[in-house]
C-alpha atoms as a PDB file:
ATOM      1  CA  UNK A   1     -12.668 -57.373  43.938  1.00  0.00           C
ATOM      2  CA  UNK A   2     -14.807 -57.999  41.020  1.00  0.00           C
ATOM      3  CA  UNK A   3     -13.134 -59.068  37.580  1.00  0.00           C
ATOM      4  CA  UNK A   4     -14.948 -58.700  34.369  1.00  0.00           C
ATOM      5  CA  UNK A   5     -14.574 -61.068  31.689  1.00  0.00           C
ATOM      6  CA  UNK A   6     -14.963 -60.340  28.225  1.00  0.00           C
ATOM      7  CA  UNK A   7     -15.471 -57.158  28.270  1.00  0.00           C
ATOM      8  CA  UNK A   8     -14.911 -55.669  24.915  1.00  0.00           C
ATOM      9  CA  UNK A   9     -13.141 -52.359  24.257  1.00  0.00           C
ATOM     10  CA  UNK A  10     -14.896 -49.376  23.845  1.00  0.00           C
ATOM     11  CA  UNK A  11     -12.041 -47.804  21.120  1.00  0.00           C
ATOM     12  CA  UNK A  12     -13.979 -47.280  17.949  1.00  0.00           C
ATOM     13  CA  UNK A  13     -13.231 -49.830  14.836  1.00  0.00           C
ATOM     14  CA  UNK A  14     -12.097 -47.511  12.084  1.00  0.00           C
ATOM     15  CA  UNK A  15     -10.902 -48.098   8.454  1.00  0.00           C
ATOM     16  CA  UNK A  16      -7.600 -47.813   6.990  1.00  0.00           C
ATOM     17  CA  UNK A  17      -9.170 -45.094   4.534  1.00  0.00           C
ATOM     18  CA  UNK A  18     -10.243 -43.155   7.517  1.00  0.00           C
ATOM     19  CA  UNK A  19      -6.475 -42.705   9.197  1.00  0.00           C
ATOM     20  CA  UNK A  20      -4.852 -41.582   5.326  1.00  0.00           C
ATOM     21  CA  UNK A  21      -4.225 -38.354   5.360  1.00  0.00           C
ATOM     22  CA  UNK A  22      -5.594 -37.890   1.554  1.00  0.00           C
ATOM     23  CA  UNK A  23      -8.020 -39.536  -0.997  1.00  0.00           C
ATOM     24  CA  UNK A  24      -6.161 -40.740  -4.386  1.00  0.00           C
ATOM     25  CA  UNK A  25      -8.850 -38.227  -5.837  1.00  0.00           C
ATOM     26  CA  UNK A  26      -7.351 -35.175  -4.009  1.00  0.00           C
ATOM     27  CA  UNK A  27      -3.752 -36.085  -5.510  1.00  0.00           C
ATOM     28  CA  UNK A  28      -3.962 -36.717  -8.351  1.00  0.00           C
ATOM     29  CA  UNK A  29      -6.253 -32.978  -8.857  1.00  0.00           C
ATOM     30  CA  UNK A  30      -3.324 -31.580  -6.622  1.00  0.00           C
ATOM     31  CA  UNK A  31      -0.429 -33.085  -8.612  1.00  0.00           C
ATOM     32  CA  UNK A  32      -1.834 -32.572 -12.115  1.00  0.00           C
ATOM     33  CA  UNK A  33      -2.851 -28.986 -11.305  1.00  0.00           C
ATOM     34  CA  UNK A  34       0.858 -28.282 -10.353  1.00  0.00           C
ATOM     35  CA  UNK A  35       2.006 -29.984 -13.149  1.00  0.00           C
ATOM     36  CA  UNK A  36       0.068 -27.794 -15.782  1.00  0.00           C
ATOM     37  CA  UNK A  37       1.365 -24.520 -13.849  1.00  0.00           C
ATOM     38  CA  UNK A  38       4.670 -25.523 -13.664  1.00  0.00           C
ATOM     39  CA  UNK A  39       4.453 -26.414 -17.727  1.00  0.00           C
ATOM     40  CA  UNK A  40       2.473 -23.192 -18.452  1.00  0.00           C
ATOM     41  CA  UNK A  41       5.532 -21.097 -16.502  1.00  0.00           C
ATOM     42  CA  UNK A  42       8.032 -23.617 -18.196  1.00  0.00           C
ATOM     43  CA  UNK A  43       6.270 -22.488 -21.872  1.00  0.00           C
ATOM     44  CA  UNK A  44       6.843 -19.519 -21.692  1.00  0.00           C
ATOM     45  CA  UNK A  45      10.364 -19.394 -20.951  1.00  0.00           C
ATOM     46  CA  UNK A  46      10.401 -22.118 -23.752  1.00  0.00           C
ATOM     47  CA  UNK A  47       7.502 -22.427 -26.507  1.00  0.00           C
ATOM     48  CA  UNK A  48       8.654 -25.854 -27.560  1.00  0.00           C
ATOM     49  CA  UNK A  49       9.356 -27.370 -24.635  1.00  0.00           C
ATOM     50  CA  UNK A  50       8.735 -30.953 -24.857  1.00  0.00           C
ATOM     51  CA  UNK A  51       7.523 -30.809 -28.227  1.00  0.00           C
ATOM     52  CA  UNK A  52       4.548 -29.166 -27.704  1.00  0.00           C
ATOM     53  CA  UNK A  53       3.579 -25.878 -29.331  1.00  0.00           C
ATOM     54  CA  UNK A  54       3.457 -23.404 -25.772  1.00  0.00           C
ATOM     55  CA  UNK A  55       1.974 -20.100 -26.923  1.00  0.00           C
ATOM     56  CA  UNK A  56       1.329 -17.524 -24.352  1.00  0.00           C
ATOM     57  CA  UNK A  57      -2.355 -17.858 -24.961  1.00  0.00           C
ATOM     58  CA  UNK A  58      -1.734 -21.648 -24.559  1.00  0.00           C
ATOM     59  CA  UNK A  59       0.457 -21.011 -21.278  1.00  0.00           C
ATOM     60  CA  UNK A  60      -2.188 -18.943 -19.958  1.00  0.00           C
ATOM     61  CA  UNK A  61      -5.433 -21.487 -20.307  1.00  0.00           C
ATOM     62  CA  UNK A  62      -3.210 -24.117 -19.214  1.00  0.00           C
ATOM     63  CA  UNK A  63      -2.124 -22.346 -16.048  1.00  0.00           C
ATOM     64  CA  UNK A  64      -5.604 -21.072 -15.563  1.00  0.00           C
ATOM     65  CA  UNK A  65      -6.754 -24.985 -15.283  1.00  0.00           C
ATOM     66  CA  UNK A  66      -3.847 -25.943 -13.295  1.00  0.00           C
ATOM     67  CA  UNK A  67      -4.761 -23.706 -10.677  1.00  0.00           C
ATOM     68  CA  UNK A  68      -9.009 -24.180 -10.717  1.00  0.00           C
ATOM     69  CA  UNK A  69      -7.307 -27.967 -10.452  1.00  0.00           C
ATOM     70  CA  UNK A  70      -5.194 -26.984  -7.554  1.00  0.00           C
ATOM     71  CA  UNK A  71      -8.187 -25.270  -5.409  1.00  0.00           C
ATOM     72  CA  UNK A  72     -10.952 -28.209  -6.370  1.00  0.00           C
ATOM     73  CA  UNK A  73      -8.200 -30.542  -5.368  1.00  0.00           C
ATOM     74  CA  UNK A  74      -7.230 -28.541  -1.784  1.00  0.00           C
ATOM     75  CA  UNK A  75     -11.193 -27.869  -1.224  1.00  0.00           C
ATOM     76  CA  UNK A  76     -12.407 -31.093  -2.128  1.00  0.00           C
ATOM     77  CA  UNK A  77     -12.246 -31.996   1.818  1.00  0.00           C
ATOM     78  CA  UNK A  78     -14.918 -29.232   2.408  1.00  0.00           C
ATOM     79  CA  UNK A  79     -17.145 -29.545  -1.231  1.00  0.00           C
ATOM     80  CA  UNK A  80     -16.548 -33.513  -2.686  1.00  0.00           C
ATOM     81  CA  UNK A  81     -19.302 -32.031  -4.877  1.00  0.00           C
ATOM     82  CA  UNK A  82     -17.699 -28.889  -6.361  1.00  0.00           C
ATOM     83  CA  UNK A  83     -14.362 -30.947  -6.756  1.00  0.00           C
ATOM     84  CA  UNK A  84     -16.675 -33.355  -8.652  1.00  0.00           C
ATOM     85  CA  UNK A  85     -18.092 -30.712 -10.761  1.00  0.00           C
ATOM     86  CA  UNK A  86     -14.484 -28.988 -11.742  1.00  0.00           C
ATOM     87  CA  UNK A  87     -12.752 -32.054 -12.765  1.00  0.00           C
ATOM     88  CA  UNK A  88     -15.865 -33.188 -14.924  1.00  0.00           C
ATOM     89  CA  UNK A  89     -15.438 -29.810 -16.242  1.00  0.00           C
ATOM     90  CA  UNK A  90     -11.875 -30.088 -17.049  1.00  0.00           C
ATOM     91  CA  UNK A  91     -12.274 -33.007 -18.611  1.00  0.00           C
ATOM     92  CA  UNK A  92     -14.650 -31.892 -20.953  1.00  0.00           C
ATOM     93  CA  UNK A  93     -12.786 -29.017 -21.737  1.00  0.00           C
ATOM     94  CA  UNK A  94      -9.952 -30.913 -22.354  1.00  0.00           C
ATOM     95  CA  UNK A  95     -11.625 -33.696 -24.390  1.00  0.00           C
ATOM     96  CA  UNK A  96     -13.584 -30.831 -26.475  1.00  0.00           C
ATOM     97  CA  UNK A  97      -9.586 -29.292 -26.842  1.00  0.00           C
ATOM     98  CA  UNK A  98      -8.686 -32.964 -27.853  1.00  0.00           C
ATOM     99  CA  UNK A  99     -11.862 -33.332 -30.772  1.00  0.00           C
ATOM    100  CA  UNK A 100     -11.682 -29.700 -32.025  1.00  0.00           C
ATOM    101  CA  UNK A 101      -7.957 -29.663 -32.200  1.00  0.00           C
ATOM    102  CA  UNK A 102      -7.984 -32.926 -34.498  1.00  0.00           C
ATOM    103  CA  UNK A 103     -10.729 -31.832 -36.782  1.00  0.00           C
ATOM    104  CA  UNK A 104      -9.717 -27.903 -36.588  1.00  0.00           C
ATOM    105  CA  UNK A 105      -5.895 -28.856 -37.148  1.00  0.00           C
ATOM    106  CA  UNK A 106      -3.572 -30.184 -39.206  1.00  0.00           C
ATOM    107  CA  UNK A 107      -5.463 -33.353 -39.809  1.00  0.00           C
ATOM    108  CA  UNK A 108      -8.098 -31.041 -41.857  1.00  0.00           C
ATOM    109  CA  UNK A 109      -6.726 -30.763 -45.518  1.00  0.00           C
ATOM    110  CA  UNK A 110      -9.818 -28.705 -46.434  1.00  0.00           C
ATOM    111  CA  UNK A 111     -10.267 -25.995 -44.256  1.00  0.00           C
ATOM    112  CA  UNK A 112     -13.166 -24.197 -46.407  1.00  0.00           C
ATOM    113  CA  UNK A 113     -15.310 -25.231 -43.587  1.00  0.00           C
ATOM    114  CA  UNK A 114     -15.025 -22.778 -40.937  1.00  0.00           C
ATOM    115  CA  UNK A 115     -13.331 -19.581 -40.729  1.00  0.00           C
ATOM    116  CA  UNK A 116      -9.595 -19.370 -40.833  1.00  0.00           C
ATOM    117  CA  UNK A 117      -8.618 -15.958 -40.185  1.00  0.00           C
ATOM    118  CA  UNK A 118     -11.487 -16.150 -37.030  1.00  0.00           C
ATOM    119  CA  UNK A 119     -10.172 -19.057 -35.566  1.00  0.00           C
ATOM    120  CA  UNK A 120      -6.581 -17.588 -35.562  1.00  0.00           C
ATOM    121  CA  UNK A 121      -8.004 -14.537 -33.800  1.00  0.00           C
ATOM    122  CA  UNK A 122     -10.051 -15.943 -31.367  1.00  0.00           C
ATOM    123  CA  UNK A 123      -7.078 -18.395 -30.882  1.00  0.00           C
ATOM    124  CA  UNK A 124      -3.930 -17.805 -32.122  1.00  0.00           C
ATOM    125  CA  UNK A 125      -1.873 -20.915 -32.594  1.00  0.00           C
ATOM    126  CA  UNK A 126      -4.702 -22.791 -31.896  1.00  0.00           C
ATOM    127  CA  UNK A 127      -4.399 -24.097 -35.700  1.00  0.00           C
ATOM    128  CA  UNK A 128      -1.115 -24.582 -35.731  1.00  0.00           C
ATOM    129  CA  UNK A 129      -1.043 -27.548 -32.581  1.00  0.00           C
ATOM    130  CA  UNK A 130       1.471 -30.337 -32.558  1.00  0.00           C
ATOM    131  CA  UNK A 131       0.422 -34.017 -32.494  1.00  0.00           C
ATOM    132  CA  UNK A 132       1.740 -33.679 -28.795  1.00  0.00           C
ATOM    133  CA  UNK A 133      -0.520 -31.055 -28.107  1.00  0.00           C
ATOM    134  CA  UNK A 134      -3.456 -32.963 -28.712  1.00  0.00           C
ATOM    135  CA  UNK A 135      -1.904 -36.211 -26.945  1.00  0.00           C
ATOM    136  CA  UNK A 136      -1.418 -33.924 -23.918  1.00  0.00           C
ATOM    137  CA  UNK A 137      -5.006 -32.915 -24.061  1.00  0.00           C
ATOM    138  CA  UNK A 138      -6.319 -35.759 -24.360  1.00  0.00           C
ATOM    139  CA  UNK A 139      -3.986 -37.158 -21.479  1.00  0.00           C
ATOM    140  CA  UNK A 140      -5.303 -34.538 -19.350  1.00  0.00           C
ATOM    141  CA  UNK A 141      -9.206 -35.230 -20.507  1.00  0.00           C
ATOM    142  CA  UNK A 142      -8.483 -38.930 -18.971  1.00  0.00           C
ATOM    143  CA  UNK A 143      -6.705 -38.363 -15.874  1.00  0.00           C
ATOM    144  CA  UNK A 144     -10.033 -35.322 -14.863  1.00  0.00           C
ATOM    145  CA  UNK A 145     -12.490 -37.969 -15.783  1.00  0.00           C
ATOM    146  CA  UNK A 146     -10.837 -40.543 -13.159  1.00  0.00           C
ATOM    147  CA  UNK A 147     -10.695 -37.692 -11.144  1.00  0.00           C
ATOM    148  CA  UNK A 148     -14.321 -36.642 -11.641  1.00  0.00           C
ATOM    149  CA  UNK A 149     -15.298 -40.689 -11.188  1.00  0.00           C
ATOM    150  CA  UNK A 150     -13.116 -41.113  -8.050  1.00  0.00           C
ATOM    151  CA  UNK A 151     -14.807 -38.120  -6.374  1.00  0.00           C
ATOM    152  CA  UNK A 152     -18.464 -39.220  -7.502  1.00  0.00           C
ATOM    153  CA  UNK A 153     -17.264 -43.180  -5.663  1.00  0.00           C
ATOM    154  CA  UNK A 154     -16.197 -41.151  -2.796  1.00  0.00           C
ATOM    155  CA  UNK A 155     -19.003 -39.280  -2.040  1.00  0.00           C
ATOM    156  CA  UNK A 156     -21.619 -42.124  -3.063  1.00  0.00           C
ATOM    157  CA  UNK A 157     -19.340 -44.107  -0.466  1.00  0.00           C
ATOM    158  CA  UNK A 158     -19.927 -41.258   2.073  1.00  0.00           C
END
């Protein structure tokens, strides 16, 4: 009977990335996208909830990006590069929200510079934003851009 010695295995080395069941990137999409829908349905049941200024145009955008941050977050297994592309696109949005919100807002003592009345019907309530509100958008800006750059390390990893 013939014995052989040091024979190596043939089981395949994998990483401890490749058993997880998820990528931080796909969570933390996931989990802020149900966040912003739960907060949207929670404004409108309560327009100052938390301190923040919930209109139902607000509730509505901010449910609206929950769930495109939901499906880029639950797709993002199939498309790393449209997952990519939505949180770098929610995080500009936000961060433009953030910058037009400060210099648009209350912090603007002379508002001859753009149209008032437009602005309020384009966006009602848009003006009238807390200091939370823009906090929370620019909260939100951050946690899509580490989104957008944990998806772009993944797939350059890939």
């Amino acid at each position: 009977m013939a014995t052989v010695l040091n024979q190596k295995s043939q089981v395949p080395q994998t990483n401890q990335t490749d058993l997880d069941l998820y990528d931080s990137a796909e969570m933390i999409t996931v989990v802020t996208g149900f966040v912003m829908i739960i907060l949207s349905f929670w404004g409108l049941i309560d327009p100052a909830f938390m301190g923040l200024e919930l209109s139902p145009m607000h509730c509505s955008v901010l449910g609206g990006a929950g769930v495109l941050s939901v499906w880029a977050g639950l797709s993002s297994e199939e498309n790393r590069e449209r997952a990519f592309k939505v949180s770098l696109a929610l995080g500009l949005f936000f961060l433009a929200n953030v910058i037009a919100g400060v210099m648009l807002g209350e912090a603007v003592k002379d508002r001859s510079v753009f149209n008032e009345g437009m602005v309020r019907k384009v966006a009602p309530g848009f003006l009238d934003l807390r200091s939370w509100d823009h906090f929370l958008h620019a909260a939100l800006a951050v946690v899509f851009f580490l989104d957008a750059y944990l998806c772009r390390k993944r797939m350059r990893k890939l």
